[in-house]
C-alpha atoms as a PDB file:
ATOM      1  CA  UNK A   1       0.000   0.000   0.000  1.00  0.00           C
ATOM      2  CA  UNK A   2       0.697   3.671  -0.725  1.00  0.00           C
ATOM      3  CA  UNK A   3       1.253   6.680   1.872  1.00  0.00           C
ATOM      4  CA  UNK A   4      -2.299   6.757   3.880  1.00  0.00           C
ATOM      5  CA  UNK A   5      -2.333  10.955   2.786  1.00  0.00           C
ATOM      6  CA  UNK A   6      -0.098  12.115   0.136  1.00  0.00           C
ATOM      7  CA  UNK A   7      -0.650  15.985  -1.293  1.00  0.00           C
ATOM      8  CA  UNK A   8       1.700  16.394  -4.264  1.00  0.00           C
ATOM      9  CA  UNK A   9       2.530  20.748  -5.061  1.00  0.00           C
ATOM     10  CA  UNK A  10      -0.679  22.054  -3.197  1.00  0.00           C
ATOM     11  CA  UNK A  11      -1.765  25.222  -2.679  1.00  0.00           C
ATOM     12  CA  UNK A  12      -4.276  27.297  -1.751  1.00  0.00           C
ATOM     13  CA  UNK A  13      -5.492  30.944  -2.743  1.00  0.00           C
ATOM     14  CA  UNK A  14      -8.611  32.199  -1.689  1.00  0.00           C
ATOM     15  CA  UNK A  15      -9.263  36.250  -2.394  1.00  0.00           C
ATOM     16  CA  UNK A  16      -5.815  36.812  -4.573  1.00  0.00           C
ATOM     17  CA  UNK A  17      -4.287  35.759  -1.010  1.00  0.00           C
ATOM     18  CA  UNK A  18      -1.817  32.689  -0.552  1.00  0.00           C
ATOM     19  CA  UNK A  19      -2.804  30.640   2.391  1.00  0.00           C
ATOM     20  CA  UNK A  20      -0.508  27.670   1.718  1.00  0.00           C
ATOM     21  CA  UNK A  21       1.873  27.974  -0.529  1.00  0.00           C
ATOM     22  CA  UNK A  22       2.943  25.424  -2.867  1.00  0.00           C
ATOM     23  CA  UNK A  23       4.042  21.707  -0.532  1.00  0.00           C
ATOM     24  CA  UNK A  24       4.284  18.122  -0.745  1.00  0.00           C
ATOM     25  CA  UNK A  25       3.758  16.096   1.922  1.00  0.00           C
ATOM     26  CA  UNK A  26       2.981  12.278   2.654  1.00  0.00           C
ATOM     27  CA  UNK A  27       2.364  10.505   5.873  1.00  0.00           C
ATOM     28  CA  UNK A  28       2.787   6.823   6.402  1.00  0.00           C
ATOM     29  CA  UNK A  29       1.223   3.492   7.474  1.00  0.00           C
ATOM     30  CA  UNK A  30       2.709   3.795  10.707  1.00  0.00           C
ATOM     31  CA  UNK A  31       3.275   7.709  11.177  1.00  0.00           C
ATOM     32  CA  UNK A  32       2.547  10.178  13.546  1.00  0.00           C
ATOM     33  CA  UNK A  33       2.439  13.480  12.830  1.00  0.00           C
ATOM     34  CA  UNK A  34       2.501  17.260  14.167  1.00  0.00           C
ATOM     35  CA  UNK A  35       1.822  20.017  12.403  1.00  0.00           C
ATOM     36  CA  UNK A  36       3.143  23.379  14.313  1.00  0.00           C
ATOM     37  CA  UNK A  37       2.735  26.763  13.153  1.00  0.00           C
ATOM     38  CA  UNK A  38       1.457  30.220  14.511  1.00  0.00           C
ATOM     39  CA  UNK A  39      -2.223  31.470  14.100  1.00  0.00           C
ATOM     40  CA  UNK A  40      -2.965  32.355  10.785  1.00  0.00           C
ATOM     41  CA  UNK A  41      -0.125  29.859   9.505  1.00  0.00           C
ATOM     42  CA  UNK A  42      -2.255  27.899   7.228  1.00  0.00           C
ATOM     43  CA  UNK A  43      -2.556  24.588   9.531  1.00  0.00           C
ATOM     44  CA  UNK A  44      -6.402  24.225   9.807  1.00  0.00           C
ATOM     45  CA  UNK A  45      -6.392  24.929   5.634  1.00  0.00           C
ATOM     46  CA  UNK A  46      -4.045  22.215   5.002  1.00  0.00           C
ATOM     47  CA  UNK A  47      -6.316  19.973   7.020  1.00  0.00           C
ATOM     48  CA  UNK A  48      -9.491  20.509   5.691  1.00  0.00           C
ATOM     49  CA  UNK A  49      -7.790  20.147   2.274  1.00  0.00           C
ATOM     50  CA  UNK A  50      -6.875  16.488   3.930  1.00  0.00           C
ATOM     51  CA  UNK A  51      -9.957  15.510   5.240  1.00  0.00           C
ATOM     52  CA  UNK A  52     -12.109  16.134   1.780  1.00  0.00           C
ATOM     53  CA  UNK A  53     -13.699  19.313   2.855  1.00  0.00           C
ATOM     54  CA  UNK A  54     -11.835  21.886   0.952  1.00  0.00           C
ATOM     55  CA  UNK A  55     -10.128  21.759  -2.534  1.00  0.00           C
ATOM     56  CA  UNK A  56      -6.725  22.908  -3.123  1.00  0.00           C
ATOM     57  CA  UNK A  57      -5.981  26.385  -5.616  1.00  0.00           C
ATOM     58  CA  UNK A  58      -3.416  23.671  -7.376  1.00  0.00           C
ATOM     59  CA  UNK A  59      -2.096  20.225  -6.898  1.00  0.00           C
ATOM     60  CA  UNK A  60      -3.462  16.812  -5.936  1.00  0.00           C
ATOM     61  CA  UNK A  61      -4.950  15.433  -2.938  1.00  0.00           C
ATOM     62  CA  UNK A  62      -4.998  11.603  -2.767  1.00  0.00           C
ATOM     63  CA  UNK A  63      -6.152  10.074   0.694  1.00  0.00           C
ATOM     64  CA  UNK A  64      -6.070   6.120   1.529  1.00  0.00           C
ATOM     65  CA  UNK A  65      -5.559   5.374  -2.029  1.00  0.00           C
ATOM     66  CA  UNK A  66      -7.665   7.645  -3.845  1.00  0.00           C
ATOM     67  CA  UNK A  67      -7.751  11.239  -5.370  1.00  0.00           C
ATOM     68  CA  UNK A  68     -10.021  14.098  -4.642  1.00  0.00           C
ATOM     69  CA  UNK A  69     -11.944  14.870  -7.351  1.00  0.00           C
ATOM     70  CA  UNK A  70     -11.990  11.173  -8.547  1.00  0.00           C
ATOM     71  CA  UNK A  71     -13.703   9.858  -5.860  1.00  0.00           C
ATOM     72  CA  UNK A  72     -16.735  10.206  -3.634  1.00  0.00           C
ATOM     73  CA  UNK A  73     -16.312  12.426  -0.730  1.00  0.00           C
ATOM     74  CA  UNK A  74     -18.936  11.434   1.173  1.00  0.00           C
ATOM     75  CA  UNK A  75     -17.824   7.892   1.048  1.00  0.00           C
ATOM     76  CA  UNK A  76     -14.014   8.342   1.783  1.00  0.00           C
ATOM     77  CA  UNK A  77     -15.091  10.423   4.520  1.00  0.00           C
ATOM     78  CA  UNK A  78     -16.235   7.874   6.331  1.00  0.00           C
ATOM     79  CA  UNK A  79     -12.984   6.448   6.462  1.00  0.00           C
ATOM     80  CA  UNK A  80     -11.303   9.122   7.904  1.00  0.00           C
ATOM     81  CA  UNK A  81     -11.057   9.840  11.590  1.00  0.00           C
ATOM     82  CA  UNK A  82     -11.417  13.906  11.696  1.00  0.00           C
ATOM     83  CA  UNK A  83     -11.930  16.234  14.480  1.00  0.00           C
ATOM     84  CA  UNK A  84     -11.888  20.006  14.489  1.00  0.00           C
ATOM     85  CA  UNK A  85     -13.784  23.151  15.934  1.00  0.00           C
ATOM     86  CA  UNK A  86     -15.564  23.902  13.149  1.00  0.00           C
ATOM     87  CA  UNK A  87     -17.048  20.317  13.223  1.00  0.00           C
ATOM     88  CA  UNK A  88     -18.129  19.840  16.598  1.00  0.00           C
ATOM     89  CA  UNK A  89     -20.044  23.122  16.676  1.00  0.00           C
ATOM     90  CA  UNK A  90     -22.091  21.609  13.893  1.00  0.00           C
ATOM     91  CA  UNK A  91     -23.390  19.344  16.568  1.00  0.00           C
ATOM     92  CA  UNK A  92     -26.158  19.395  18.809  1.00  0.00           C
ATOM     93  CA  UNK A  93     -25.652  19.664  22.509  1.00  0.00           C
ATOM     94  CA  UNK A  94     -28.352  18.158  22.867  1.00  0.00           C
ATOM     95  CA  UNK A  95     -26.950  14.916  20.949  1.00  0.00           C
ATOM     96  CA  UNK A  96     -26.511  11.789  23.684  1.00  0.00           C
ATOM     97  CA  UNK A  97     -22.682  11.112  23.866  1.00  0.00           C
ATOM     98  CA  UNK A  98     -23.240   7.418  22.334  1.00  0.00           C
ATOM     99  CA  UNK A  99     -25.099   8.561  18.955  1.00  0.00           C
ATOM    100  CA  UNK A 100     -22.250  11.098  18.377  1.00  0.00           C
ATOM    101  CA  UNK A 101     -19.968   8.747  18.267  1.00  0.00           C
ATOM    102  CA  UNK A 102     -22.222   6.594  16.037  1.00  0.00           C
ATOM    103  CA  UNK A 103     -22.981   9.273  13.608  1.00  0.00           C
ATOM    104  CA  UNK A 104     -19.608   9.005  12.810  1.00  0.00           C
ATOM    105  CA  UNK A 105     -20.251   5.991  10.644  1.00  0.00           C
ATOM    106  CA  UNK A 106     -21.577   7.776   7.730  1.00  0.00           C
ATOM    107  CA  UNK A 107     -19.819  10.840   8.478  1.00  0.00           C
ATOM    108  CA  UNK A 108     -22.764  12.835   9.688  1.00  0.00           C
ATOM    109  CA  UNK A 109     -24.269  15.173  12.350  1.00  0.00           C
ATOM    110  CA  UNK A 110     -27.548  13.729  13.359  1.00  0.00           C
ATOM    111  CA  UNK A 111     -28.424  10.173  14.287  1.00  0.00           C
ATOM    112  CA  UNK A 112     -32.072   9.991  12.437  1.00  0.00           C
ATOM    113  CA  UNK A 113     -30.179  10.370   9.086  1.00  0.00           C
ATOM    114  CA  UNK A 114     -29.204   6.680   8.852  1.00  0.00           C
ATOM    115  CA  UNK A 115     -30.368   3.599  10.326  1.00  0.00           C
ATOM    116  CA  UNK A 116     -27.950   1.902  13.399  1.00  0.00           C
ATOM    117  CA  UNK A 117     -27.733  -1.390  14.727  1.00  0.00           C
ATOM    118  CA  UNK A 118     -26.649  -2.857  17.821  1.00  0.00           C
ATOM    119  CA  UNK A 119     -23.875  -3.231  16.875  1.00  0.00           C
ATOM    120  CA  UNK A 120     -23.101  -0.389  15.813  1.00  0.00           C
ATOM    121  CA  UNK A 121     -23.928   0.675  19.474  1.00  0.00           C
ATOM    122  CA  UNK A 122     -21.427  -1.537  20.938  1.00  0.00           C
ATOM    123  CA  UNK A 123     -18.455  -0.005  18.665  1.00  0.00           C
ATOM    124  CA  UNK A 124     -19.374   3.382  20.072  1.00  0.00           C
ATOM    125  CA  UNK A 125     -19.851   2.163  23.640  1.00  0.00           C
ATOM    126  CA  UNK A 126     -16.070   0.631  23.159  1.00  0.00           C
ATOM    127  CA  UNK A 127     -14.860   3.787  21.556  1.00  0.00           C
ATOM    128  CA  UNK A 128     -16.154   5.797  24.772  1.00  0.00           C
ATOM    129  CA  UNK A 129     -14.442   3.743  26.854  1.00  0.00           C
ATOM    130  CA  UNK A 130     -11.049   3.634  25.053  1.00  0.00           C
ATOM    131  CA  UNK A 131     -11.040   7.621  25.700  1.00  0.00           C
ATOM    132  CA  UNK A 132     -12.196   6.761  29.404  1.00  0.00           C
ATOM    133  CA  UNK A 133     -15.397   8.317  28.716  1.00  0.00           C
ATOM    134  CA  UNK A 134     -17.857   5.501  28.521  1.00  0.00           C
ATOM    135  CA  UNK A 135     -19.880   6.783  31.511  1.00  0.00           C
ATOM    136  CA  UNK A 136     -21.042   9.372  29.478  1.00  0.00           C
ATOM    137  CA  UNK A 137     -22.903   7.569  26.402  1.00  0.00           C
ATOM    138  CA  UNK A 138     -26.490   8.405  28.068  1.00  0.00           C
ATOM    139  CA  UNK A 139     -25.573  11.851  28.540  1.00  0.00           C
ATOM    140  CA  UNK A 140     -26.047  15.024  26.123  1.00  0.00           C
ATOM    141  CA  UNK A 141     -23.269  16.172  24.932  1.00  0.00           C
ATOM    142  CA  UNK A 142     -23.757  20.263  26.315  1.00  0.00           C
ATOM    143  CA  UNK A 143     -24.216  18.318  29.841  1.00  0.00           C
ATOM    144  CA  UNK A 144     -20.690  17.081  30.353  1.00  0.00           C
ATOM    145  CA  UNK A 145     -17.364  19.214  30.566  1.00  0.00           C
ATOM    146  CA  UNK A 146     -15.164  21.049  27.444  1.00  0.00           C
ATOM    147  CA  UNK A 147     -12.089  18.520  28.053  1.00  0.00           C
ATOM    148  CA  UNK A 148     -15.225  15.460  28.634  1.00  0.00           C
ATOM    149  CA  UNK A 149     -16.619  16.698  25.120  1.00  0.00           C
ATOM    150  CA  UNK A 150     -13.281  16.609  23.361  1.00  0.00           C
ATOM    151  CA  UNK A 151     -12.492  13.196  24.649  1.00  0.00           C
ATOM    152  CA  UNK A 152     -16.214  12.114  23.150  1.00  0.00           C
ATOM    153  CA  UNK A 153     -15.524  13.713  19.799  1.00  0.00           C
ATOM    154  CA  UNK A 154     -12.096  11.630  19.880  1.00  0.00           C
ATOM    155  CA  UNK A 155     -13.912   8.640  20.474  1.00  0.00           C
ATOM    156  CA  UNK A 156     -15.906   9.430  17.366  1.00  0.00           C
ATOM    157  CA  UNK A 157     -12.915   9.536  15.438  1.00  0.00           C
ATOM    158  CA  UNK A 158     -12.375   6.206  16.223  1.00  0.00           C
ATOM    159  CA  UNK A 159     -16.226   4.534  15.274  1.00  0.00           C
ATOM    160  CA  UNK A 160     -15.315   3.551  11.726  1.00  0.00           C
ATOM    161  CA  UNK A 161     -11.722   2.018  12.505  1.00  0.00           C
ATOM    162  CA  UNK A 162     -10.452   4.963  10.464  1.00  0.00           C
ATOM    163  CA  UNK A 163      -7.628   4.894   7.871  1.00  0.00           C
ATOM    164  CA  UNK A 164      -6.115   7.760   9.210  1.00  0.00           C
ATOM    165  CA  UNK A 165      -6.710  10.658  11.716  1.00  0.00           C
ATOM    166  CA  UNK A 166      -6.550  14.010  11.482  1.00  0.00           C
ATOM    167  CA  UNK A 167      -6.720  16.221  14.564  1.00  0.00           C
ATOM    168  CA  UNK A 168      -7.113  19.881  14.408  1.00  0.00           C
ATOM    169  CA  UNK A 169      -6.766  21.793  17.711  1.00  0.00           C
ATOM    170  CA  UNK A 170      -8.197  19.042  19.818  1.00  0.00           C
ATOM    171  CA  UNK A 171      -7.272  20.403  23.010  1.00  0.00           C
ATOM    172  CA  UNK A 172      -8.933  24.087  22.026  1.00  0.00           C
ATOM    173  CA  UNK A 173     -10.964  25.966  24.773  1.00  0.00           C
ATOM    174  CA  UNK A 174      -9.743  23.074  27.710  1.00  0.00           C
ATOM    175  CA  UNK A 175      -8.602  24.066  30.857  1.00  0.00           C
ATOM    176  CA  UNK A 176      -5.348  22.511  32.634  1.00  0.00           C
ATOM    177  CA  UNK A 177      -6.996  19.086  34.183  1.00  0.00           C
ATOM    178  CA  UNK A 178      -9.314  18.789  30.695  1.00  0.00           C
ATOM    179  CA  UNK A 179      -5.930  19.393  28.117  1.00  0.00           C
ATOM    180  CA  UNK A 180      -3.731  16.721  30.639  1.00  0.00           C
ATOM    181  CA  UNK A 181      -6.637  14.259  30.370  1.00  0.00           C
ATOM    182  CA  UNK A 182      -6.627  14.613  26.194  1.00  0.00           C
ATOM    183  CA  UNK A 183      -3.251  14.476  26.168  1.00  0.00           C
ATOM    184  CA  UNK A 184      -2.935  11.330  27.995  1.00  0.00           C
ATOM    185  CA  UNK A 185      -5.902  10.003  25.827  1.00  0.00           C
ATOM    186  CA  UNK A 186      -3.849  11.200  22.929  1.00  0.00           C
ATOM    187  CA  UNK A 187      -0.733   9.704  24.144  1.00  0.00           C
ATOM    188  CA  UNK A 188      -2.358   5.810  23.951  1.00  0.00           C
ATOM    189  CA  UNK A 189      -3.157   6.253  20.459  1.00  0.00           C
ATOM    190  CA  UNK A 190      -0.065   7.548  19.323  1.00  0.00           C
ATOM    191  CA  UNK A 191       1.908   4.484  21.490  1.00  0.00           C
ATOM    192  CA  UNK A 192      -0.677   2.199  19.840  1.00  0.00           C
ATOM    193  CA  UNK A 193       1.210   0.079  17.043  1.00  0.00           C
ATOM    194  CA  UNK A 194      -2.206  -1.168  16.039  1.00  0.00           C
ATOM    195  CA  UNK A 195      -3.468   2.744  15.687  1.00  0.00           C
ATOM    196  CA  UNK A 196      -3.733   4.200  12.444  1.00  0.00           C
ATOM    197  CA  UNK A 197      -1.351   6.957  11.114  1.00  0.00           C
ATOM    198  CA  UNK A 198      -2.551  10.545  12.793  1.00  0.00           C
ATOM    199  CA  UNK A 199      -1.780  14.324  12.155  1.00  0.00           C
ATOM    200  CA  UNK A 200      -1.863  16.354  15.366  1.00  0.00           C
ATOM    201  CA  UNK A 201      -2.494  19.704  14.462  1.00  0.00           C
ATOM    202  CA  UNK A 202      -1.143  22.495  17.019  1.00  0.00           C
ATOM    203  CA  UNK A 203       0.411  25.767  18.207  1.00  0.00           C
ATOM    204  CA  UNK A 204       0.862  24.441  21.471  1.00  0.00           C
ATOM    205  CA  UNK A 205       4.007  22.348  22.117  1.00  0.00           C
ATOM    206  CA  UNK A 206       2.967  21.102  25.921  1.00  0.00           C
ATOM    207  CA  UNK A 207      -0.116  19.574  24.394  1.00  0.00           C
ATOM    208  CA  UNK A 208       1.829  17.215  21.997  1.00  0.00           C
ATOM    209  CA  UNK A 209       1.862  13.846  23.580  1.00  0.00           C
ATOM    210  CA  UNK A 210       4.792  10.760  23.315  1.00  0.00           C
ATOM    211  CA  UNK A 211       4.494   8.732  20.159  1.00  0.00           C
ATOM    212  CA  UNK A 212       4.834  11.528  17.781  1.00  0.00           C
ATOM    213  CA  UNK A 213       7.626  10.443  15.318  1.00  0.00           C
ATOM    214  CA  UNK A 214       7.431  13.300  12.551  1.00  0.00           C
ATOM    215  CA  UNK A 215       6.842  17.353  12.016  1.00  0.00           C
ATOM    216  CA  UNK A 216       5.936  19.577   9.790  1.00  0.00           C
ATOM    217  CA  UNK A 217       6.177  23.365  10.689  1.00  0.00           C
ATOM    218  CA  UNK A 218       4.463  26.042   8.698  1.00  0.00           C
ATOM    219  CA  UNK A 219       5.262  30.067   8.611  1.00  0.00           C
ATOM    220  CA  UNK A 220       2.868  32.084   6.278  1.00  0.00           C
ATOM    221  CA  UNK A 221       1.797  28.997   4.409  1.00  0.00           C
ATOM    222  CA  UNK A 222       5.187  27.871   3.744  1.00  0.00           C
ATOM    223  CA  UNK A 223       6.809  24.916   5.157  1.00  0.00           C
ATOM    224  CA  UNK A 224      10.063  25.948   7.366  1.00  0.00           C
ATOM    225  CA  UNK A 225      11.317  21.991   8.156  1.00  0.00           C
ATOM    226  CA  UNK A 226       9.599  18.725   7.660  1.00  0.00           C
ATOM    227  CA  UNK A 227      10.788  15.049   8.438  1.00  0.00           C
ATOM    228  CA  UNK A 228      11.493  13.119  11.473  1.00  0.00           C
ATOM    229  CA  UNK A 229      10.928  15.075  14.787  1.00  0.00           C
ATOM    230  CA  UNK A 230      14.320  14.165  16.605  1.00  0.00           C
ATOM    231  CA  UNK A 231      16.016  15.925  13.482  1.00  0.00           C
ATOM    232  CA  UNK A 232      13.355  18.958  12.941  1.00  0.00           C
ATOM    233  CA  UNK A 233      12.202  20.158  16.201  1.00  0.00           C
ATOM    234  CA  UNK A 234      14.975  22.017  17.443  1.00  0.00           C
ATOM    235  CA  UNK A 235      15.132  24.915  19.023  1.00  0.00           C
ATOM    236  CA  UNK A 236      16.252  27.026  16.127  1.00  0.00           C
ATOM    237  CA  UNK A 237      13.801  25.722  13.359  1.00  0.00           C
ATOM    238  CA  UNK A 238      11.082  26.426  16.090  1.00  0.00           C
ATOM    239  CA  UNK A 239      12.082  29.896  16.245  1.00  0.00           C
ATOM    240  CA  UNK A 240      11.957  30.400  13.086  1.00  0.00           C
ATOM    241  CA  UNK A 241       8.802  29.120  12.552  1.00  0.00           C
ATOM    242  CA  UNK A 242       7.031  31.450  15.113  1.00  0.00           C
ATOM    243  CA  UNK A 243       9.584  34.222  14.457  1.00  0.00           C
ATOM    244  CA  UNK A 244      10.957  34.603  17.898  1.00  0.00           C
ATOM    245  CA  UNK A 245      13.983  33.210  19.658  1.00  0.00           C
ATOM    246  CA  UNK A 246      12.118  30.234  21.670  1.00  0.00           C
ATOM    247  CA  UNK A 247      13.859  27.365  23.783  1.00  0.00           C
ATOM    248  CA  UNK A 248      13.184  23.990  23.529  1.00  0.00           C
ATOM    249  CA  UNK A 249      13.500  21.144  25.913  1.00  0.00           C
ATOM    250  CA  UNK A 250      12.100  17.381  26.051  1.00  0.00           C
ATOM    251  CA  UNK A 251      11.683  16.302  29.011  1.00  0.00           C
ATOM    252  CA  UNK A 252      12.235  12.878  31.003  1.00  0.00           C
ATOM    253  CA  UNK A 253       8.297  11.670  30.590  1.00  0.00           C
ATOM    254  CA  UNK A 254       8.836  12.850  26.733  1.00  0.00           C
ATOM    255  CA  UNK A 255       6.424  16.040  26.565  1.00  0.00           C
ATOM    256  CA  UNK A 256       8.010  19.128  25.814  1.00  0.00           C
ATOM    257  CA  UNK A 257       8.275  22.977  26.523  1.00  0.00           C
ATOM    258  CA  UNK A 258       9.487  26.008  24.886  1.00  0.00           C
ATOM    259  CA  UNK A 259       9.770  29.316  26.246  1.00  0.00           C
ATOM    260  CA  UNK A 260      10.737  32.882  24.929  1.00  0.00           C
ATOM    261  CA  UNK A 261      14.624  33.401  25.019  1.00  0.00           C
ATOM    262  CA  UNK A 262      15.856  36.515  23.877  1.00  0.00           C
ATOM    263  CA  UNK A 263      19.217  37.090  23.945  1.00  0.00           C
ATOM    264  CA  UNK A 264      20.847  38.929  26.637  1.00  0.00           C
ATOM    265  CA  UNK A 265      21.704  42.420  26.411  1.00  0.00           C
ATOM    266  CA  UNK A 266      25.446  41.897  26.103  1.00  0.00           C
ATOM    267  CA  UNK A 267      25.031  39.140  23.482  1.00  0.00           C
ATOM    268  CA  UNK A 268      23.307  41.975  22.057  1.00  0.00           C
ATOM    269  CA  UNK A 269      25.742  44.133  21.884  1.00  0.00           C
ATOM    270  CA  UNK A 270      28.812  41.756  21.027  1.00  0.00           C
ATOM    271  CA  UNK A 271      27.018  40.819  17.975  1.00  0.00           C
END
């Protein structure tokens, strides 16, 4: 088998104005990915691109063996495992945990849509529980906490046995406790050998949990480094990419942190 995403020269212009600039990227049977960049970077473009829901300005898009624009969307959606903002507000609070997690199947946003079987139950009961969350299937989604909700709409990304994952933001509007409890969901998938390939999508480099293995970091729409992440997340390529001196450090449990490090004032001044 192929790369499970490969995007060969694409770009994106919307307005006369370059979002992403021309790339090529692939990601692997058995990758993990992060994708870092600032605000306005161009991450959450390149991943709608990914998961079928936007079409690149140039350049082809071809996803678990098959190429936008020669496929059916609707039906190579279903294999992908996607999670974003702009998703989950498309869903109902009112939505019991379990049927979002089913809904999932056909890649939609209300349960009475489609038809579900008991089965289908039972793979979004086990789904709950692999994020810890099973507890919740009886409960509405608005009823149980931001970092509770996140972990939910993870499990969902799970329902179909996806091909691939793609994860934009996950940890958005969580609080310390709810972002430590994602991460460490986060981290057993990405320690998983059996999991499929994922792209983590952040600006936030204490939210990016062990079992990452590769990196991509954007500036402007461009791509500043890309490859293995022992090699390309230094401290210098990360400064680059959000244009201040930053310092990195892993540390013993294998998260990281970076922190603003100007230089001093007589480094300043010797230079």
């Amino acid at each position: 088998m192929g790369p499970a995403l490969q995007l060969s020269d694409v770009s994106f212009v919307r307005d006369s104005r370059t979002i992403l600039a021309s790339l090529s990227w692939q990601v692997g049977d058995a990758e993990r990915w992060l994708v870092l960049g600032a605000n306005g970077s161009g991450k959450t473009t390149l991943l709608r691109i990914a998961s079928l829901y936007e079409h690149p300005s140039t350049g082809t898009v071809d996803v678990l063996g098959e190429r936008l624009g020669r496929t059916d969307v609707r039906r190579l959606r279903q294999r992908i495992g996607y999670l974003s903002a702009s998703l989950s507000a498309q869903l109902r609070p009112e939505l019991r945990c379990l049927d979002v997690v089913m809904t999932a199947k056909y890649a939609a946003l209300e349960p009475w849509w489609h038809r579900y079987t008991l089965a289908d139950e039972q793979r979004a009961k086990e789904c709950l529980d692999r994020m810890g969350v099973a507890w919740a299937a009886e409960r509405s989604l608005g009823t149980v906490s931001s970092g509770e909700q996140q972990r939910v709409l993870l499990a969902r990304t799970l329902m179909n046995e996806p091909g691939i994952v793609l994860l934009d933001e996950p940890s958005a509007r969580l609080d310390l406790g709810g972002r430590e409890h994602l991460v460490q969901a986060l981290s057993e998938l990405t320690l998983d050998p059996l999991a499929p390939p994922l792209v983590l999508v952040t600006h936030h480099l204490d939210e990016v949990p062990p079992g990452i293995t590769h990196v991509m970091m954007l500036r402007d729409g461009a791509v500043i480094a890309k490859g293995a992440l022992d090699d390309c997340l230094t401290s210098d390529l990360l400064s680059r990419c959000f244009g201040l001196p930053l310092q990195l450090e892993r540390r013993p449990d294998g998260r990281f942190s970076a922190w603003h490090a100007p230089a001093s004032p007589g480094a300043r001044d010797r230079s």
